[in-house]
Protein backbone atom coordinates (compact mmCIF):
# COMPACT_ATOMS: atom_id res chain seq x y z
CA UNK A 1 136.31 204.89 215.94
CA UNK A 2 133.24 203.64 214.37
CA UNK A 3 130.49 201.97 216.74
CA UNK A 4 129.93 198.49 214.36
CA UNK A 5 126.25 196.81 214.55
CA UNK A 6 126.36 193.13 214.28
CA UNK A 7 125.89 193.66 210.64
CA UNK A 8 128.50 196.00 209.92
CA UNK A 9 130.76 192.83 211.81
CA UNK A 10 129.35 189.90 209.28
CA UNK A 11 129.95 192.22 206.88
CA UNK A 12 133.95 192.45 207.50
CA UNK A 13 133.71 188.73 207.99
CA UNK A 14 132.98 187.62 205.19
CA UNK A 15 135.58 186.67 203.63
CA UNK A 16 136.67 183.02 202.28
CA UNK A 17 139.85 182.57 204.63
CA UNK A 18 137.69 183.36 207.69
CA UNK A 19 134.26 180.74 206.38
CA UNK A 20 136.87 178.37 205.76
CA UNK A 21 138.15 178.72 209.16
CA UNK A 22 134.82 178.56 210.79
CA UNK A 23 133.84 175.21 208.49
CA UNK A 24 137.44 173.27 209.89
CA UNK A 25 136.80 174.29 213.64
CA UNK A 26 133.00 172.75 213.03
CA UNK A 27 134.67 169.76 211.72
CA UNK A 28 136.64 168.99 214.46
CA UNK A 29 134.85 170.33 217.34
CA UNK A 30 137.07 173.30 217.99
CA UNK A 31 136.02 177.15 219.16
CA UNK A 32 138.04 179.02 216.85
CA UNK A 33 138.07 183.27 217.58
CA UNK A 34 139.81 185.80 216.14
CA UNK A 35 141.27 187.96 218.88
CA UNK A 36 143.62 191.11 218.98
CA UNK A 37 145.18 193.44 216.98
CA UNK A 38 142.82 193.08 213.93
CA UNK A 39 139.37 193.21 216.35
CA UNK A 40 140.99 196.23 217.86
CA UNK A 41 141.84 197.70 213.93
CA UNK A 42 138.59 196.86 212.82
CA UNK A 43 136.55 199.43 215.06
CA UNK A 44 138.96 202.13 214.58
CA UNK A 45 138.79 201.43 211.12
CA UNK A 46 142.78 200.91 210.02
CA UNK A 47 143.92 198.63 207.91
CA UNK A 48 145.33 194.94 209.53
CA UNK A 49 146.27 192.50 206.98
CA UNK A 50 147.48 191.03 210.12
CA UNK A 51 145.16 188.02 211.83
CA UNK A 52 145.63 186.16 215.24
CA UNK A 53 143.19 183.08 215.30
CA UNK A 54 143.20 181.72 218.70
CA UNK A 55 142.22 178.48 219.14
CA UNK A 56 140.22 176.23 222.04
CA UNK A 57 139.43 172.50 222.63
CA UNK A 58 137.09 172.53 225.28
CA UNK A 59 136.54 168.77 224.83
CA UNK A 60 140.30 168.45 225.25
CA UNK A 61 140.62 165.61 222.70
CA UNK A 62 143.06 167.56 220.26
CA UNK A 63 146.84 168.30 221.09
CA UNK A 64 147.85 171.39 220.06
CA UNK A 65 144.52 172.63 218.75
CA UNK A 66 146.30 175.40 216.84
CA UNK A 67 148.17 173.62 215.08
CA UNK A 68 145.90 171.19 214.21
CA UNK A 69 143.15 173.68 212.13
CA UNK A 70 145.80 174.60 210.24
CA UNK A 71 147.11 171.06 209.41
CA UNK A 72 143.15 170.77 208.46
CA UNK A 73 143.12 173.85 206.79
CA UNK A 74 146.45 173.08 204.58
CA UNK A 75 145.03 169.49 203.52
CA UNK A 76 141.82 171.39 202.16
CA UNK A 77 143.86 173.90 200.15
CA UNK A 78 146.79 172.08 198.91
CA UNK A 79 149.10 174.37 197.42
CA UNK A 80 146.65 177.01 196.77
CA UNK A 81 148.42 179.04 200.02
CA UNK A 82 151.62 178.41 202.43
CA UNK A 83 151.09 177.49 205.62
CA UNK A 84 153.97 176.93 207.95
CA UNK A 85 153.68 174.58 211.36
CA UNK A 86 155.67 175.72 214.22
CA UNK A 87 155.48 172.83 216.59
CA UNK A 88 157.93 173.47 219.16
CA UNK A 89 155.67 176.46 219.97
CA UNK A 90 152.58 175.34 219.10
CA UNK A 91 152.05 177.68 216.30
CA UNK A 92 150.91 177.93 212.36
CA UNK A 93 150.84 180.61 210.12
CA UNK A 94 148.79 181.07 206.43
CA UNK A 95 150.32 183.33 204.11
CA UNK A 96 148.24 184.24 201.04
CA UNK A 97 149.03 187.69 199.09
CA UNK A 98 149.24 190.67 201.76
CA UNK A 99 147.30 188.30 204.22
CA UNK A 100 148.88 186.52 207.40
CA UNK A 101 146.84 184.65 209.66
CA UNK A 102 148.41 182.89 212.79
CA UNK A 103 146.81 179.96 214.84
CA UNK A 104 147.42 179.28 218.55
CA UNK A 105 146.00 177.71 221.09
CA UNK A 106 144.31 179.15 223.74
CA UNK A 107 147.25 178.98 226.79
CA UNK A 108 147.39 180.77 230.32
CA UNK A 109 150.80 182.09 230.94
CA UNK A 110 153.15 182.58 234.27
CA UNK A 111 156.37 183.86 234.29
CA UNK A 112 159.95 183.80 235.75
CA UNK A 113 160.97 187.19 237.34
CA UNK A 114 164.38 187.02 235.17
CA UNK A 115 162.70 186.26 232.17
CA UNK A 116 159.99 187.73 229.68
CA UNK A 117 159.66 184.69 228.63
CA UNK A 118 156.58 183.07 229.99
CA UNK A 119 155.65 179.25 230.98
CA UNK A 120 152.63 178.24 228.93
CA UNK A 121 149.57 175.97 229.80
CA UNK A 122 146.52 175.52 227.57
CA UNK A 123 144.03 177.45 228.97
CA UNK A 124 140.42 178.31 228.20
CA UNK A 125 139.49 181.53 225.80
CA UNK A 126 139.07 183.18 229.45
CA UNK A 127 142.58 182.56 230.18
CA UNK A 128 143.82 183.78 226.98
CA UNK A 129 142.31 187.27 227.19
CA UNK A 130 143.49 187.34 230.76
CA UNK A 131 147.21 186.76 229.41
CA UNK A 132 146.97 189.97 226.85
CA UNK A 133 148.99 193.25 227.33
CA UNK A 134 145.65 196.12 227.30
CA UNK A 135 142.00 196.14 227.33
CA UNK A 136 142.03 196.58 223.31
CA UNK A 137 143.85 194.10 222.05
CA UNK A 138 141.61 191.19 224.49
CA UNK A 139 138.94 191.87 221.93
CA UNK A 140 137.76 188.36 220.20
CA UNK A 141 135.30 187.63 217.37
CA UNK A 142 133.84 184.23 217.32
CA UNK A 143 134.42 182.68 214.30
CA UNK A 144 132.19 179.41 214.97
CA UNK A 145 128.77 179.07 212.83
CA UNK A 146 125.97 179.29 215.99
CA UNK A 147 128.15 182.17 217.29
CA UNK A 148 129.49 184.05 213.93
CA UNK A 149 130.44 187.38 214.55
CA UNK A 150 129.67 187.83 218.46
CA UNK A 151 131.86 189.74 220.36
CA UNK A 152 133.75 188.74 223.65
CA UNK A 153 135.23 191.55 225.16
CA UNK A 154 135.31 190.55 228.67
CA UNK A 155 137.68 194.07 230.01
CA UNK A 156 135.61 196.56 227.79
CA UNK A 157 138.16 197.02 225.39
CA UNK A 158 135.28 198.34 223.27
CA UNK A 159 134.64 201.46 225.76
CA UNK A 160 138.86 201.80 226.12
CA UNK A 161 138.53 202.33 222.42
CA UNK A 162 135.76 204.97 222.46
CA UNK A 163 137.22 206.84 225.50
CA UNK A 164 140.65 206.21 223.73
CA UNK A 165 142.58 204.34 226.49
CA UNK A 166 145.38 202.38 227.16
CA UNK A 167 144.42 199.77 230.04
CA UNK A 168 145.65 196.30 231.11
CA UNK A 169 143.02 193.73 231.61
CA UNK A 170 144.38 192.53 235.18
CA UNK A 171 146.35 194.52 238.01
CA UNK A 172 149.15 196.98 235.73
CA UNK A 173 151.70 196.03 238.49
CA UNK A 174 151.98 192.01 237.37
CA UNK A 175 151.01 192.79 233.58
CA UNK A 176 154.30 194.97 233.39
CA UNK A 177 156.35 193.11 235.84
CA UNK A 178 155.48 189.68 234.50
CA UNK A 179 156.57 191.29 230.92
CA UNK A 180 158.22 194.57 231.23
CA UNK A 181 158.46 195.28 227.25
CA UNK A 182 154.75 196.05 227.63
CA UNK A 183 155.56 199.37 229.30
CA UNK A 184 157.47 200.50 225.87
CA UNK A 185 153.99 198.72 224.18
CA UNK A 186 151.70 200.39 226.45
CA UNK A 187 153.65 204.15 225.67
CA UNK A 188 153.67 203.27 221.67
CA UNK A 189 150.16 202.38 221.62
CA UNK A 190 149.47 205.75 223.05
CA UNK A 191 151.52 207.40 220.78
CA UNK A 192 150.39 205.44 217.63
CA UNK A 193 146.96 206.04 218.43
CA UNK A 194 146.88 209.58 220.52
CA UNK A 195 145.19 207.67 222.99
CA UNK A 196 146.11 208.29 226.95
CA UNK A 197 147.45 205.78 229.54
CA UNK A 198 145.03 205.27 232.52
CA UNK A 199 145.89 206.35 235.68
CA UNK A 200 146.46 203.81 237.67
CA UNK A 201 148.43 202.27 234.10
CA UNK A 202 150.66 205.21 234.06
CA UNK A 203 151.43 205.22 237.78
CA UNK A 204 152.64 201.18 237.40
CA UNK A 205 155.08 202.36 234.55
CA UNK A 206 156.74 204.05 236.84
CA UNK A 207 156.64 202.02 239.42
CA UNK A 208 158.21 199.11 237.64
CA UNK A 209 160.49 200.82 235.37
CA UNK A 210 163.40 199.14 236.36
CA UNK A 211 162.16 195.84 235.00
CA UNK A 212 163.34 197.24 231.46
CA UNK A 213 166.46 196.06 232.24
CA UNK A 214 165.86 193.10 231.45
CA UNK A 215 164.89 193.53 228.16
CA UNK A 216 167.34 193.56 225.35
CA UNK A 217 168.07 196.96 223.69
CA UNK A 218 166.85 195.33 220.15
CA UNK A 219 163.57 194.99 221.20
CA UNK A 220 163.20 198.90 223.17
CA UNK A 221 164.59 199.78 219.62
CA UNK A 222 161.89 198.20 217.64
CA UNK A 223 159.68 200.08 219.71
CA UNK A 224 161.20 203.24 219.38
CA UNK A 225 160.86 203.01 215.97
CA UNK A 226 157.45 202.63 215.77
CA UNK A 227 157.04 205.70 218.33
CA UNK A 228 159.58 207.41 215.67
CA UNK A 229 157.16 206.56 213.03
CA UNK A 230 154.26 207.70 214.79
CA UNK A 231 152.60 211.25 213.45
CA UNK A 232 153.31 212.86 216.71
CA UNK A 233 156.35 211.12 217.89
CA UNK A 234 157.01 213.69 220.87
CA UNK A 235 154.06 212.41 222.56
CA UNK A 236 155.88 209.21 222.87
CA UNK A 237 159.23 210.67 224.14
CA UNK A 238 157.79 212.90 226.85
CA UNK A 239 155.58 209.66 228.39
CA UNK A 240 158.65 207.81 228.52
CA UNK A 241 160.34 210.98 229.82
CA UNK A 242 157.69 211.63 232.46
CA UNK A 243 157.61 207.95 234.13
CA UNK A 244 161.35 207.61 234.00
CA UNK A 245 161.87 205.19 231.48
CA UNK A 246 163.84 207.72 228.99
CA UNK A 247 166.89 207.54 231.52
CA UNK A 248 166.59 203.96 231.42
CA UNK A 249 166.43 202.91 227.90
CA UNK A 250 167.93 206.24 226.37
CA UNK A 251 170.13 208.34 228.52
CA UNK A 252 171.83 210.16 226.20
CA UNK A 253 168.17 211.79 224.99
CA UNK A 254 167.29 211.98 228.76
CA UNK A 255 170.53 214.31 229.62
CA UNK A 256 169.00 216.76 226.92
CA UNK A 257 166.38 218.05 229.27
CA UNK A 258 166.69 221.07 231.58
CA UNK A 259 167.41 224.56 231.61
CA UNK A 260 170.36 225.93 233.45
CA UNK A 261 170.77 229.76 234.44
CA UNK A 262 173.76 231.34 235.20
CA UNK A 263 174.50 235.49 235.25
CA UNK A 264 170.50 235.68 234.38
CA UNK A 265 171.45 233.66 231.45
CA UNK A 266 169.59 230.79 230.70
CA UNK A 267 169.64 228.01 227.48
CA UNK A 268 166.60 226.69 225.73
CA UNK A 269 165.59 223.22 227.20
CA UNK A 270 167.19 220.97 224.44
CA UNK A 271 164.81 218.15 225.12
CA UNK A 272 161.91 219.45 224.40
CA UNK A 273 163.13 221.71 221.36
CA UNK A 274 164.64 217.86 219.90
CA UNK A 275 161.21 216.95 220.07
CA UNK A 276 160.00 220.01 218.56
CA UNK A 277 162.08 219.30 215.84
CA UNK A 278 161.14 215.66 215.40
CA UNK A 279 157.40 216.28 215.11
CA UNK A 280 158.44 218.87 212.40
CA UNK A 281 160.41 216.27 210.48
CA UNK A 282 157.29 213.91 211.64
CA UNK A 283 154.88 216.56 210.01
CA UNK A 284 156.84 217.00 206.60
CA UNK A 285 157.32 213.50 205.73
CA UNK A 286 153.65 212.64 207.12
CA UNK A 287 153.10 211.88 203.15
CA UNK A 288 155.33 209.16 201.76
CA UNK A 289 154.49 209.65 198.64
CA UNK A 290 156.26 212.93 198.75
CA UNK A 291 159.71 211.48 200.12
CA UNK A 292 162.10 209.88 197.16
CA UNK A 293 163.37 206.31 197.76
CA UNK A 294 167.01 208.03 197.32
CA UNK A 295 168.99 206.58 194.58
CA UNK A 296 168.25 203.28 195.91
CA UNK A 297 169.97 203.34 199.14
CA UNK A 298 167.00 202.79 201.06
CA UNK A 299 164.49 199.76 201.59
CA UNK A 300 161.56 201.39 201.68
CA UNK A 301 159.82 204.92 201.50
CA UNK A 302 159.49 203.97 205.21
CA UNK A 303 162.54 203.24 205.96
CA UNK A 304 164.51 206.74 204.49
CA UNK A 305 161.39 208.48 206.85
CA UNK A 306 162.66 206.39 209.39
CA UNK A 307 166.64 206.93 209.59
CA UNK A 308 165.57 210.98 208.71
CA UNK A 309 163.80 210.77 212.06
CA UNK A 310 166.32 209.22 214.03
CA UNK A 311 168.82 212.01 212.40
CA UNK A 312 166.34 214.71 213.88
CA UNK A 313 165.78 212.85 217.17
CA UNK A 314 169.51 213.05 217.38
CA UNK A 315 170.92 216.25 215.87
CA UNK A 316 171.75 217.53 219.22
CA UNK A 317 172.73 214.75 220.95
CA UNK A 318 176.25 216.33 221.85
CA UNK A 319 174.73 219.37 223.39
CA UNK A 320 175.27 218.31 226.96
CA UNK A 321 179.12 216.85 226.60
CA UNK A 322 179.75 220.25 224.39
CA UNK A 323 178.05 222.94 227.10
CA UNK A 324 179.71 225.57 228.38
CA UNK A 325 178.88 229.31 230.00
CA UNK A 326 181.36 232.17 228.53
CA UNK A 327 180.60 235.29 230.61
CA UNK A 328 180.57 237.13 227.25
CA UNK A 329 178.66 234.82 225.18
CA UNK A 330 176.21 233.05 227.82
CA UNK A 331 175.96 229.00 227.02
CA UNK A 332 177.38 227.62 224.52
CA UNK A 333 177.36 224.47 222.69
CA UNK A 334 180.70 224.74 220.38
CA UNK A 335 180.96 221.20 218.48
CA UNK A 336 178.06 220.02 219.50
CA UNK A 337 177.52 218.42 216.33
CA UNK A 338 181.05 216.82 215.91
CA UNK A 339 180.15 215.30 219.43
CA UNK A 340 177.04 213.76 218.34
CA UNK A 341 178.01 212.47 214.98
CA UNK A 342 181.07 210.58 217.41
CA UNK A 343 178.40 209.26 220.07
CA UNK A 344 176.45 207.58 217.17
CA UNK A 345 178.02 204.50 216.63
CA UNK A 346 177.95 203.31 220.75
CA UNK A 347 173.80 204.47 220.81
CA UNK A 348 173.40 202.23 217.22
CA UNK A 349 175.61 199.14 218.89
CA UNK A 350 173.70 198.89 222.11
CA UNK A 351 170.17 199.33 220.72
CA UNK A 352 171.55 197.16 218.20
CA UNK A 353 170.64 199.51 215.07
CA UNK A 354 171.82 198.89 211.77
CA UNK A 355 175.53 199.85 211.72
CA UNK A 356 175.77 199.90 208.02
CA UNK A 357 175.30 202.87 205.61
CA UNK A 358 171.72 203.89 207.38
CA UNK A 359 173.80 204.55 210.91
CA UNK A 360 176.10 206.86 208.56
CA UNK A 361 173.36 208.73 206.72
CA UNK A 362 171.98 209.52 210.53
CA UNK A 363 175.61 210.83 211.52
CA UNK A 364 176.00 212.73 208.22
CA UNK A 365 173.02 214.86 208.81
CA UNK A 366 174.09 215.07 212.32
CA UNK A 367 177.77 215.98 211.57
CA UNK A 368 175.70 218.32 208.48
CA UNK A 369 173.39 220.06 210.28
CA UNK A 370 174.35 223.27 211.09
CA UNK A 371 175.78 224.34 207.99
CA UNK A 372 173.02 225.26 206.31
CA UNK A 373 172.02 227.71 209.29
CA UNK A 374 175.23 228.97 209.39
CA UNK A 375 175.41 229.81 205.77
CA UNK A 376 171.39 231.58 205.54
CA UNK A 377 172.67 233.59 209.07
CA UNK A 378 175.32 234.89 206.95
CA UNK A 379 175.68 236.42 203.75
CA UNK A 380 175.00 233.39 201.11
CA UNK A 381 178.21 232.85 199.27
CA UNK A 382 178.90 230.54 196.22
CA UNK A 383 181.45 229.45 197.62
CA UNK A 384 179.68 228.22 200.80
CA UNK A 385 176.80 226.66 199.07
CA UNK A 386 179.21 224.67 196.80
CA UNK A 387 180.84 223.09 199.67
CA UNK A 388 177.48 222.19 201.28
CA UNK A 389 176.73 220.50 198.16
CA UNK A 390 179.85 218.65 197.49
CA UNK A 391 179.84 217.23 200.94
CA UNK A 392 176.22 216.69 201.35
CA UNK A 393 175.68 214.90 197.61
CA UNK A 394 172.06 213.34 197.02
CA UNK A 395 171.64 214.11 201.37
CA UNK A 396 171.19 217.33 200.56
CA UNK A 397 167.35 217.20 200.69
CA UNK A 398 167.02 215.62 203.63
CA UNK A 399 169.82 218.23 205.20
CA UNK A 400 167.72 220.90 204.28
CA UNK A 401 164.54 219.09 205.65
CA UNK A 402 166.17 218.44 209.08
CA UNK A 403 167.40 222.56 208.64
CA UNK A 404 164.35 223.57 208.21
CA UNK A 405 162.83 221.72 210.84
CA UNK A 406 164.81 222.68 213.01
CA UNK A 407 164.15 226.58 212.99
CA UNK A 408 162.10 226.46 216.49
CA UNK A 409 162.93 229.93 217.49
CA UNK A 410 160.32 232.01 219.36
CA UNK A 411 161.66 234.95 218.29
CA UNK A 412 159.57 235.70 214.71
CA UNK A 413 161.75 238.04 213.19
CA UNK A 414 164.72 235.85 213.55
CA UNK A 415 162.29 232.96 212.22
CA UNK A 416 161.27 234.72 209.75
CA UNK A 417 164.92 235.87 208.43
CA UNK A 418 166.13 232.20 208.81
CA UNK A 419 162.93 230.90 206.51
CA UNK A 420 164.20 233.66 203.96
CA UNK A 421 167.71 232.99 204.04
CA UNK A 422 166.84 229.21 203.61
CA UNK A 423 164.79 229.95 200.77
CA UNK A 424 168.34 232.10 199.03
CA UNK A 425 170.22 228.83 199.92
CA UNK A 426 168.14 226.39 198.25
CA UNK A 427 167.76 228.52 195.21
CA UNK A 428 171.61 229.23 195.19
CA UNK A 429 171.68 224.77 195.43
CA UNK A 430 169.39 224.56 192.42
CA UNK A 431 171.59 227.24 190.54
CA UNK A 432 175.11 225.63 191.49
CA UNK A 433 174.15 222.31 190.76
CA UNK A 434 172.70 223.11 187.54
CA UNK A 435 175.99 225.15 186.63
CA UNK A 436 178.85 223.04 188.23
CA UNK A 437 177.54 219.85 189.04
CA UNK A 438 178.70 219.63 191.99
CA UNK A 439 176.73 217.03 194.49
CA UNK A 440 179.15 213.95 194.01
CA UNK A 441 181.37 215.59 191.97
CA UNK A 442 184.55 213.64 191.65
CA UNK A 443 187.32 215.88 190.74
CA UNK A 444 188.15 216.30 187.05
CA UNK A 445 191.89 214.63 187.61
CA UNK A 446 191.93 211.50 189.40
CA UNK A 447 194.84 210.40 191.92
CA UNK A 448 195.94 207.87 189.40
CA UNK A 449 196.63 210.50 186.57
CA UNK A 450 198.41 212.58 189.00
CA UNK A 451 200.84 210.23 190.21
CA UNK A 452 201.49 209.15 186.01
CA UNK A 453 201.56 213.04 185.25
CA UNK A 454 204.56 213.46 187.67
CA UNK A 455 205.99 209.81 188.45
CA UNK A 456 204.61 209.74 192.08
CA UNK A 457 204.15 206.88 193.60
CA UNK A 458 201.35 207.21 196.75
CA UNK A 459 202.08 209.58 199.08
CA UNK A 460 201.65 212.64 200.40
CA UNK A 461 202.21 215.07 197.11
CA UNK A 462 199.52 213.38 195.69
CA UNK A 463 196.59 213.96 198.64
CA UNK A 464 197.96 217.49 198.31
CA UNK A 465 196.98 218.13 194.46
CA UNK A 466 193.29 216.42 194.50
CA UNK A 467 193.00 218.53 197.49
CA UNK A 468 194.36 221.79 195.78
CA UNK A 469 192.03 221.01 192.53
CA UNK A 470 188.80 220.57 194.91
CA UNK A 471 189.08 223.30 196.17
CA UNK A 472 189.72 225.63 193.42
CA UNK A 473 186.63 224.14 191.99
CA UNK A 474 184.51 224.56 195.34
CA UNK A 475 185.38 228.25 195.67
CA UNK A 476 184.37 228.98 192.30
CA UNK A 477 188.35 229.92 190.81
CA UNK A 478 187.90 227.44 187.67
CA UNK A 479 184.78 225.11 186.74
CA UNK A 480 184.56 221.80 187.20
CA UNK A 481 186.11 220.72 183.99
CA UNK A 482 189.17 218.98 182.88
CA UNK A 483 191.55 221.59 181.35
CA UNK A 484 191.65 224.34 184.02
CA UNK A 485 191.67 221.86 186.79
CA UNK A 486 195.08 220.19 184.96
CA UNK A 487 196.34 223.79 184.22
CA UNK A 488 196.61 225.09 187.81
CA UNK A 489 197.66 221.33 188.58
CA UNK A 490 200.60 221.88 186.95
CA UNK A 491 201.12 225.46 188.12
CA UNK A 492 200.85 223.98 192.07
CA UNK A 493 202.95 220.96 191.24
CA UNK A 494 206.02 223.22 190.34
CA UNK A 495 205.36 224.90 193.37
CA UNK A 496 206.20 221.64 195.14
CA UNK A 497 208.91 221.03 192.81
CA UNK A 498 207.42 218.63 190.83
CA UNK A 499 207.68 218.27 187.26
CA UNK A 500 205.44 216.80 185.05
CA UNK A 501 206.53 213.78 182.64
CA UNK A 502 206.21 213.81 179.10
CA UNK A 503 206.03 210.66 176.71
């Protein structure tokens, strides 16, 4: 955080957008502040290009004060900018370039108890600050001439931000029961920002944690992914953990936790080795810049880091259905990753995730992931490495990411042989792929040749023979080229009594 003199504040407003502002409110007799998530930004010195103007008529002689500065402000600029009026809620918004800048009116707020949704007043600047989720984002910067620049921070937000705090302005208790999404906001804040959650904050989490229920699993998810995307997403995970919330909003990552000892055996917690993992995926793809966009598939740089998260926060999400104690063994956890790849698609449709090829990628490095660890615990085969390939394709990378990741043993010689093995298997991957180009191979001989080859019409024969050539190619008996794959094709189709046609 950096403590700003008044200077240093004129010196971040000054910018055309914001004296243009400050000109229209003059004009028509309006206070006009900046307030929120870009005051809060500015002292900790991250970059907003996102600006809530709030607006107040003290004179109460405009309707919808809002909207009306930016009705000014879009007769001024023409079509130099867009601005959009949202009258049914009272709302503008400016777009120019990477900048957004929304007006609203200064309102007080009360609320239904079935209902985030609040019933809204106009209220005085007081009233507005009042109505905000923490200390640090009821920060406002007047934006009128006599006042330029002057702070109003009526909750010492400023001090919250120094002592790195999350705090609500008024009693916790009503701030998260009047709005219970701002106990997932509170907890990502923290997380986001490696701040902590105040006491008596943290101690009204819990004591209003059922309220979550009424908030739809879209918006927890949006939430989560922003604690997903944080650089230490386990700090996230264990707050929600620790006021009960996890059980709430994610069960299935709640059951992970625990350890359970039976014949003086005992299994690692699998809760807090997930998040072990995670921050480990967290920490490796903390650079963007060094993740490819993958063939296209994904949106963003962002958004691959994103869905590679969720496949770490999930990896072992079948552990509890799949446990088991063998008197020989001690726990086990057979499956575990068939289970989880299977429990994907219900988590996705309540939290309403994508369910397109971004929920699949997550199950593929789910269903994936402990191949590679099986393979570097055991002598490193050709064979073995060419079937991780072929089924992995362009995942590969992020397979071995996850892999890697998660190698959280606290044993150092078995780390340390795991980290060597891994090192064999990705150099084997390089080789194989170089030699027999494997990752998406597509088998030499389609289906459609082998059913004109030998007068087959669909059925079973043919699944047989692609399946035959496939493998002869992944276990290394011929390459992956055209005339040794149709040579033992015809050698396995006479076995089946099939007999090739000839024009």
């Amino acid at each position: 955080m950096k403590i700003l003199t008044h200077e240093d504040i004129l010196a971040k407003l000054d910018h055309p957008f914001f004296h243009l502002i400050s000109d229209t409110a003059e004009e028509l007799g309006l206070d006009c502040f900046v307030i929120g998530g870009w005051v809060r930004d500015l002292y900790l010195e991250r970059p907003s290009s996102d600006i809530d103007i709030v607006v107040v008529d003290q004179k109460k002689q405009v309707e919808r004060p809002g909207i009306a500065i930016a009705e000014a402000l879009r007769k001024r600029l023409g079509k130099k900018v867009h601005i959009a009026i949202y009258k049914n809620f009272g709302t503008a918004q400016l777009k120019h370039k990477n900048l957004e800048i929304e007006f609203v009116g200064a309102r007080k707020e009360s609320y239904d108890r079935n209902s985030r949704k609040p019933i809204t007043e106009d209220g005085t600047l007081e009233e507005d600050q009042n109505r905000r989720d923490f200390t640090i984002n009821a920060m406002a910067l007047s934006l009128n001439k006599d006042r330029f620049g002057e702070l109003v921070d009526p909750f010492d937000g400023l001090y919250d931000l120094e002592d790195k705090i999350i705090a609500t302005p008024l009693d916790p208790d009503i701030t998260f029961s009047d709005d219970p999404l701002r106990m997932m906001r509170c907890i990502r804040f923290a997380t986001q920002l490696n701040f902590h959650i105040e006491e008596t904050t943290a101690e009204a989490l819990g004591r209003n944690k059922e309220r979550i229920k009424i908030i739809s699993g879209e918006r927890i998810a949006e939430e989560l992914n922003k604690i997903i995307l944080s650089p230490i997403p386990s700090k996230g995970f264990v707050e929600l953990e620790q006021c009960g919330l996890l059980s709430l909003v994610f069960p299935e990552l709640a059951q992970l936790q625990g350890v359970e000892t039976k014949n003086k055996k005992a299994h690692k917690d699998n809760f807090y080795h997930t998040l072990e993992v995670l921050d480990n995926v967290a920490k490796a793809t903390a650079n963007p810049q060094s993740i490819p966009t993958g063939n296209g598939k994904w949106d963003t740089v962002q958004d691959h880091i994103l869905w590679l998260r969720w496949a770490a926060l999930l990896h072992d999400i079948g552990k509890p259905k799949s446990k088991r104690f063998d008197p020989l063994l001690g726990w086990t956890f057979h499956n575990h990753n068939d289970i989880g790849e299977k429990m994907i698609p219900g988590i996705f449709r309540r939290m309403k995730l994508p369910m397109n090829e971004k929920m699949k990628f997550v199950q593929k490095l789910v269903q994936l992931h402990m191949r590679p660890i099986v393979i570097a615990d055991e002598e490193v085969t050709d064979s073995a490495v060419r079937r991780l390939l072929f089924e992995a394709g362009d995942d590969i990378d992020d397979l071995m990411l996850l892999c890697t990741a998660d190698i959280t043993s606290k044993n150092e010689l078995k780390k340390k042989k795991f980290i060597e093995n891994f090192a064999i298997v990705r150099s084997k991957l390089v080789e194989i792929e170089e030699k027999d180009r494997i990752r998406n191979f597509q088998p030499p001989i389609s289906g459609e040749e082998i059913m004109r080859m030998f007068n087959l019409h669909p059925s079973r024969e043919v699944g047989v023979l692609k399946t035959y050539i496939k493998d002869a190619i992944l276990d290394g008996k011929i390459p992956n080229e055209y005339a040794p794959a149709k040579q033992i094709l015809i050698e396995e189709a006479q076995k089946l009594g099939l007999q090739i046609i000839t024009n």
